[in-house]
C-alpha atoms as a PDB file:
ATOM      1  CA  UNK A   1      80.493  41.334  31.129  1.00  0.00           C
ATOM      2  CA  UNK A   2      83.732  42.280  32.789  1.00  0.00           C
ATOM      3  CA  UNK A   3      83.577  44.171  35.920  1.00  0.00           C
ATOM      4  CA  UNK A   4      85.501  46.077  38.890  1.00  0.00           C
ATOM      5  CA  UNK A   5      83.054  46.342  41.938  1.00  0.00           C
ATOM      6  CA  UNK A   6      83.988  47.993  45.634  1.00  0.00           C
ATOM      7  CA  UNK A   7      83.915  45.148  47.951  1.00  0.00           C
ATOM      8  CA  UNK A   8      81.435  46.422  50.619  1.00  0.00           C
ATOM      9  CA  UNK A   9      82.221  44.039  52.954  1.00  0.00           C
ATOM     10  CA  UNK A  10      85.537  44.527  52.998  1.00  0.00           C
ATOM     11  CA  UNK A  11      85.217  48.289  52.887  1.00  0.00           C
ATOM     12  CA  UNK A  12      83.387  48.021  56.095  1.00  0.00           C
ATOM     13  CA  UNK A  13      85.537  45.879  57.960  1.00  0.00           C
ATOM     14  CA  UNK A  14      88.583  48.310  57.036  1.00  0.00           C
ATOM     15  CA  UNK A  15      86.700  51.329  58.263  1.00  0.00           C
ATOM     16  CA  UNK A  16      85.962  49.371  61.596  1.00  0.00           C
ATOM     17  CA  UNK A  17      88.836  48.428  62.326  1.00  0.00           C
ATOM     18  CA  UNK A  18      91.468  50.688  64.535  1.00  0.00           C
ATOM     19  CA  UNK A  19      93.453  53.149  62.412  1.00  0.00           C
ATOM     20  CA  UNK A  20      96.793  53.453  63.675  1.00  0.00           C
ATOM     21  CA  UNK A  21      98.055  57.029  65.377  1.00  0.00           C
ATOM     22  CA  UNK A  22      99.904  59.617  63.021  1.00  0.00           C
ATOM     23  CA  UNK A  23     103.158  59.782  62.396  1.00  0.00           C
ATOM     24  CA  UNK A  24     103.529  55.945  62.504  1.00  0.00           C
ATOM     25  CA  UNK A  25     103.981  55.616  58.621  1.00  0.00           C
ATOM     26  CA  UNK A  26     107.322  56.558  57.208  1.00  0.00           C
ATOM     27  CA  UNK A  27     106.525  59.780  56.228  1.00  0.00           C
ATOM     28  CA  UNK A  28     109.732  59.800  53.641  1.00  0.00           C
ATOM     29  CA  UNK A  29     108.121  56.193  51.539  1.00  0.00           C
ATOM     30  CA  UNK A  30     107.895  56.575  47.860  1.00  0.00           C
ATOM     31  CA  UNK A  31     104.210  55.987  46.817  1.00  0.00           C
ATOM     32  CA  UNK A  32     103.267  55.294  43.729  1.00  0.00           C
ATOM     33  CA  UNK A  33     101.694  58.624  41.705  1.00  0.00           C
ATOM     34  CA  UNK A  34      98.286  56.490  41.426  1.00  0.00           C
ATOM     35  CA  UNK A  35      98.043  55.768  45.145  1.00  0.00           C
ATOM     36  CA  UNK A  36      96.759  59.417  45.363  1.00  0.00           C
ATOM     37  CA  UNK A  37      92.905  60.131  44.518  1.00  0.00           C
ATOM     38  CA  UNK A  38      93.439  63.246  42.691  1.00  0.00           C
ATOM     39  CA  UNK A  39      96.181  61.957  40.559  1.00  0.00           C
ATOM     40  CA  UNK A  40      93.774  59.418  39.800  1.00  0.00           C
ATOM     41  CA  UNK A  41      91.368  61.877  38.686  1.00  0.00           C
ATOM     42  CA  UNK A  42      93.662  64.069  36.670  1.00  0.00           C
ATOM     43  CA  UNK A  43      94.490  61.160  34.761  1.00  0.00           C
ATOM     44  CA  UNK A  44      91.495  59.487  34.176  1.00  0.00           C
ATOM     45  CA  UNK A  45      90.101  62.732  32.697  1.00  0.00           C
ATOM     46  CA  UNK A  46      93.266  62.707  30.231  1.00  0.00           C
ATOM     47  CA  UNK A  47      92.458  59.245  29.152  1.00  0.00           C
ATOM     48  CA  UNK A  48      89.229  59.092  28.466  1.00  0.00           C
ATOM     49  CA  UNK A  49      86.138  61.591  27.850  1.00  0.00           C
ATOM     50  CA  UNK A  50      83.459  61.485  31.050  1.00  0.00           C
ATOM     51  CA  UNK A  51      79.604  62.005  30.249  1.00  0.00           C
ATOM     52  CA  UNK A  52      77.670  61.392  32.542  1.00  0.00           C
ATOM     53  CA  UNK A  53      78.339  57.586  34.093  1.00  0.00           C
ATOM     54  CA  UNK A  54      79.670  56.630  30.873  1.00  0.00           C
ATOM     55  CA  UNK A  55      83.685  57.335  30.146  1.00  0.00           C
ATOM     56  CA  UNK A  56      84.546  57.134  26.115  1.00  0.00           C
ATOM     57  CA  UNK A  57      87.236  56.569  24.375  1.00  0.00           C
ATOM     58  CA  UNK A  58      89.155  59.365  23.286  1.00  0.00           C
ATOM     59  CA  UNK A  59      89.187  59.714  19.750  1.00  0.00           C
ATOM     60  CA  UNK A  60      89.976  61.799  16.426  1.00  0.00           C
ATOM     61  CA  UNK A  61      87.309  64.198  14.635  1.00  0.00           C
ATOM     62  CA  UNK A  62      85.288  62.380  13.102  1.00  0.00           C
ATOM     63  CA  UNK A  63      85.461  58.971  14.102  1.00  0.00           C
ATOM     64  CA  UNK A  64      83.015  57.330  15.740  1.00  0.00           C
ATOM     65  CA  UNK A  65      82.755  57.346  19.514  1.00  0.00           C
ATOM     66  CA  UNK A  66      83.138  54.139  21.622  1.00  0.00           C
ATOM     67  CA  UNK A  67      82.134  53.279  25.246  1.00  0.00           C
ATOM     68  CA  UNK A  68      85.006  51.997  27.252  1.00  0.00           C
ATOM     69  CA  UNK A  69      83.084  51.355  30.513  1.00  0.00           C
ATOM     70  CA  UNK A  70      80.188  52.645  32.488  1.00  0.00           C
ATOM     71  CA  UNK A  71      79.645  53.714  36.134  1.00  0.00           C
ATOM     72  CA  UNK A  72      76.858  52.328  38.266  1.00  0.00           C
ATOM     73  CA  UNK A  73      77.849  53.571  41.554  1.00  0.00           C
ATOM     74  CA  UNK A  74      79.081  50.144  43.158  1.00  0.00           C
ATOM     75  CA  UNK A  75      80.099  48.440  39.627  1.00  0.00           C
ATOM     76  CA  UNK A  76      82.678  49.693  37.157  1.00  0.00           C
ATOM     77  CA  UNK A  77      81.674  47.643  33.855  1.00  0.00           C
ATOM     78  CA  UNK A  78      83.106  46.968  30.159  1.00  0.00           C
ATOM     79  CA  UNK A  79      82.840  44.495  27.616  1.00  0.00           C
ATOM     80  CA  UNK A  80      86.501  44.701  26.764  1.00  0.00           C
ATOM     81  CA  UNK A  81      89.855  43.322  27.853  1.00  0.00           C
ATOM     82  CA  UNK A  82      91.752  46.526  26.535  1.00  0.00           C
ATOM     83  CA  UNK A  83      94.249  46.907  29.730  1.00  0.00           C
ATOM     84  CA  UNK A  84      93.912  50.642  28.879  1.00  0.00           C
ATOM     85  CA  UNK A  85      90.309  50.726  29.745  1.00  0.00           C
ATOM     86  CA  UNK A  86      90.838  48.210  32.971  1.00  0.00           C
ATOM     87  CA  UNK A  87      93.553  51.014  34.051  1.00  0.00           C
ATOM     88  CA  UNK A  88      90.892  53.460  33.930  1.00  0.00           C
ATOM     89  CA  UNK A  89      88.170  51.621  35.432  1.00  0.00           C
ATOM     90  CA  UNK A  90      90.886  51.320  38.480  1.00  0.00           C
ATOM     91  CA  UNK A  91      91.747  54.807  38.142  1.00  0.00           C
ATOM     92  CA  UNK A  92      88.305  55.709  39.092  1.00  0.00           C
ATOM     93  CA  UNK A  93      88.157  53.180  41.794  1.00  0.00           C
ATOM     94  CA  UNK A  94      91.120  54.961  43.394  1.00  0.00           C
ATOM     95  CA  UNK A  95      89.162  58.429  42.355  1.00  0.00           C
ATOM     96  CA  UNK A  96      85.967  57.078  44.841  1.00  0.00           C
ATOM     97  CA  UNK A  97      88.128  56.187  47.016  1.00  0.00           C
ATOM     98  CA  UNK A  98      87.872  52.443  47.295  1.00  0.00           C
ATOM     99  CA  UNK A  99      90.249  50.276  48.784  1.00  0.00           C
ATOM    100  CA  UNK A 100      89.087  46.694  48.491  1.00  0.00           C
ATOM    101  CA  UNK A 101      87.248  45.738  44.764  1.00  0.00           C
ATOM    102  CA  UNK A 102      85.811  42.316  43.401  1.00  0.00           C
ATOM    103  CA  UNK A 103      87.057  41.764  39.744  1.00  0.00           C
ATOM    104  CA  UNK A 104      84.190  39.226  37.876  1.00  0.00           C
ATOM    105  CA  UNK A 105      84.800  38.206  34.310  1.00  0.00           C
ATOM    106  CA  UNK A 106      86.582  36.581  31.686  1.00  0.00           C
ATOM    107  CA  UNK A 107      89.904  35.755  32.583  1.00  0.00           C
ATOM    108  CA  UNK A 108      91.937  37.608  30.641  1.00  0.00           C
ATOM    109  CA  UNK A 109      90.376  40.551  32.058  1.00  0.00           C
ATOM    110  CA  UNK A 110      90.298  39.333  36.446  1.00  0.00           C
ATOM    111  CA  UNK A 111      94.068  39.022  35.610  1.00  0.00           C
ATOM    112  CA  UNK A 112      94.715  42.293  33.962  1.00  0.00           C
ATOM    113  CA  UNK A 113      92.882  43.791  36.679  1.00  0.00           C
ATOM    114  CA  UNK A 114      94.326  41.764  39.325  1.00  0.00           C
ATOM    115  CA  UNK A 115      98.002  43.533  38.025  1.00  0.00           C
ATOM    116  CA  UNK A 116      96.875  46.803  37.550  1.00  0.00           C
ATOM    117  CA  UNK A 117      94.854  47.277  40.685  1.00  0.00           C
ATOM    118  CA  UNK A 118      97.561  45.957  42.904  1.00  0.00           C
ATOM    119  CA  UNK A 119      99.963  47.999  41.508  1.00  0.00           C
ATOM    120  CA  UNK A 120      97.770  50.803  42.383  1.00  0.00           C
ATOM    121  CA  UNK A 121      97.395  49.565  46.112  1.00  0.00           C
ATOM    122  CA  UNK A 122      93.695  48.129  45.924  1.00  0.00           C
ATOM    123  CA  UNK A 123      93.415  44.604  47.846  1.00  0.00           C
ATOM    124  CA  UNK A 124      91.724  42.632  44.921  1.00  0.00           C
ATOM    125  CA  UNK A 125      88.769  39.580  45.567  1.00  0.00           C
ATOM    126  CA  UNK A 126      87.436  37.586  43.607  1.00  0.00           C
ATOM    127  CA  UNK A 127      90.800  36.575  41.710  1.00  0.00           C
ATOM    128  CA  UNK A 128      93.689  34.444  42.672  1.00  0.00           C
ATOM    129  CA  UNK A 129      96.844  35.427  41.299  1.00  0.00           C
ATOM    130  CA  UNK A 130      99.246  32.816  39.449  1.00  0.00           C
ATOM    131  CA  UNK A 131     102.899  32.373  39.759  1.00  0.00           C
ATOM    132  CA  UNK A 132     103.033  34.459  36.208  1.00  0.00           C
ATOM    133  CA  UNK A 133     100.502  37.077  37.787  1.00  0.00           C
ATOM    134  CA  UNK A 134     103.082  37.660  40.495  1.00  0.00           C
ATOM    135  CA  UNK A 135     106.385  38.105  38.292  1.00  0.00           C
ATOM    136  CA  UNK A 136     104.070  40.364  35.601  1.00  0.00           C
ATOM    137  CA  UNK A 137     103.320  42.497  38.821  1.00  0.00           C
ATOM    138  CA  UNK A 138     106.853  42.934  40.168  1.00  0.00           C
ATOM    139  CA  UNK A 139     108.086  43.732  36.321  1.00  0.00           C
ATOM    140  CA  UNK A 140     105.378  46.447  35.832  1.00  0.00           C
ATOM    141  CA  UNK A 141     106.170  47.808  39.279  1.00  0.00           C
ATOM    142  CA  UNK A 142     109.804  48.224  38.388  1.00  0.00           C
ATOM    143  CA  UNK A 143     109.178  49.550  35.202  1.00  0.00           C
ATOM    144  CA  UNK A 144     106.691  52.377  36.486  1.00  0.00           C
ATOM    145  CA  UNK A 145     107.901  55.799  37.585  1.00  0.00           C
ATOM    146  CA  UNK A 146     107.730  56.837  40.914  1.00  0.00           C
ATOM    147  CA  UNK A 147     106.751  60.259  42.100  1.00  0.00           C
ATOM    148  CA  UNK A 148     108.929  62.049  44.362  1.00  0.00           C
ATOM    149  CA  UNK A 149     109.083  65.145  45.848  1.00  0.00           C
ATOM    150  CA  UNK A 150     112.012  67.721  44.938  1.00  0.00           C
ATOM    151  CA  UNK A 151     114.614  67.525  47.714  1.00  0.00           C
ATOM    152  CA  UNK A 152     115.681  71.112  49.188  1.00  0.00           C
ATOM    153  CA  UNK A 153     118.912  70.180  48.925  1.00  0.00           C
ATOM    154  CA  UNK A 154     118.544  68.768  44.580  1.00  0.00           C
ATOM    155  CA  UNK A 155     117.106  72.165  44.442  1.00  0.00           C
ATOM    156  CA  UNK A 156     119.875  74.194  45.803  1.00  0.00           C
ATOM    157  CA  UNK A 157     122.338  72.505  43.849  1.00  0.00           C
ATOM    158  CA  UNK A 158     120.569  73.306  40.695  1.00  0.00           C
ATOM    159  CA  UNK A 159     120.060  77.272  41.555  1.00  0.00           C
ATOM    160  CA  UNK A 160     123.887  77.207  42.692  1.00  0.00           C
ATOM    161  CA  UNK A 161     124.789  75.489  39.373  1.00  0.00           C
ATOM    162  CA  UNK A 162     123.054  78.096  37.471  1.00  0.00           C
ATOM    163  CA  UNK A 163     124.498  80.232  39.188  1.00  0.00           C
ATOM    164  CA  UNK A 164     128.116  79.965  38.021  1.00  0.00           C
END
């Protein structure tokens, strides 16, 4: 059984520790669409059907319906290796707003994890990555969009363009 767990230890110690005072964060850094809860929610609920602690996967009239993985509060769990459902098991970490998870399982699926929830900004335990893990990371990362907000000044220049 594969799983994604919050790492209550670690979750502790983070909200123990100092936080540091507002405004010290660059306020103009790119973050990454899933580093935002409700993002995370909005797209978990496009990728996959919720009932209850179970999330399906999305399919056609008619054929037949499939678990992907099931929430039990503390544990995200699936018996796959499908990176689409380990992106939505750490789509719904991000959506409970965990920072730190333990990945257990196979290893295809602790790696896949690994990627996917570092990508998204989790600190991951229970895994240590590989060289491979590390350049698979930075290639994702470059490859993934990043969300930023519309500059007042892009969005002059498009109402003076239309303009003329």
């Amino acid at each position: 059984m594969n799983e994604i767990g919050v790492d209550e230890a670690q979750e502790t110690k983070r909200t123990e520790e100092p936080k540091p005072a507002e405004g010290t964060q660059d306020e103009n850094a790119e973050q990454p669409r899933l580093n935002q809860r409700r993002d995370a929610v909005e797209s978990l609920r496009k990728r996959f059907l919720e009932a209850g602690e179970q999330f399906y996967y999305r399919t056609a009239p008619g054929e037949p319906t499939k678990i992907a993985f099931t929430d039990h509060g503390k544990r995200l769990v699936t018996e796959h290796d499908d990176p689409s459902v380990i992106q939505g098991m750490v789509l719904r970490a991000k959506a409970k707003g965990w920072t730190t998870v333990r990945v257990n399982g196979t290893a295809q699926f602790k790696t896949e994890a690994w990627v996917q929830a570092t990508i998204a900004g989790l600190d991951v335990e229970g895994y240590t990555p590989r060289g491979i893990d590390l350049a698979q990371r930075e290639d994702r990362r470059e490859q993934r969009p990043v969300r930023r907000p519309a500059s007042k000044e892009h969005g002059e220049r498009v109402a003076s363009n239309q303009e003329a």
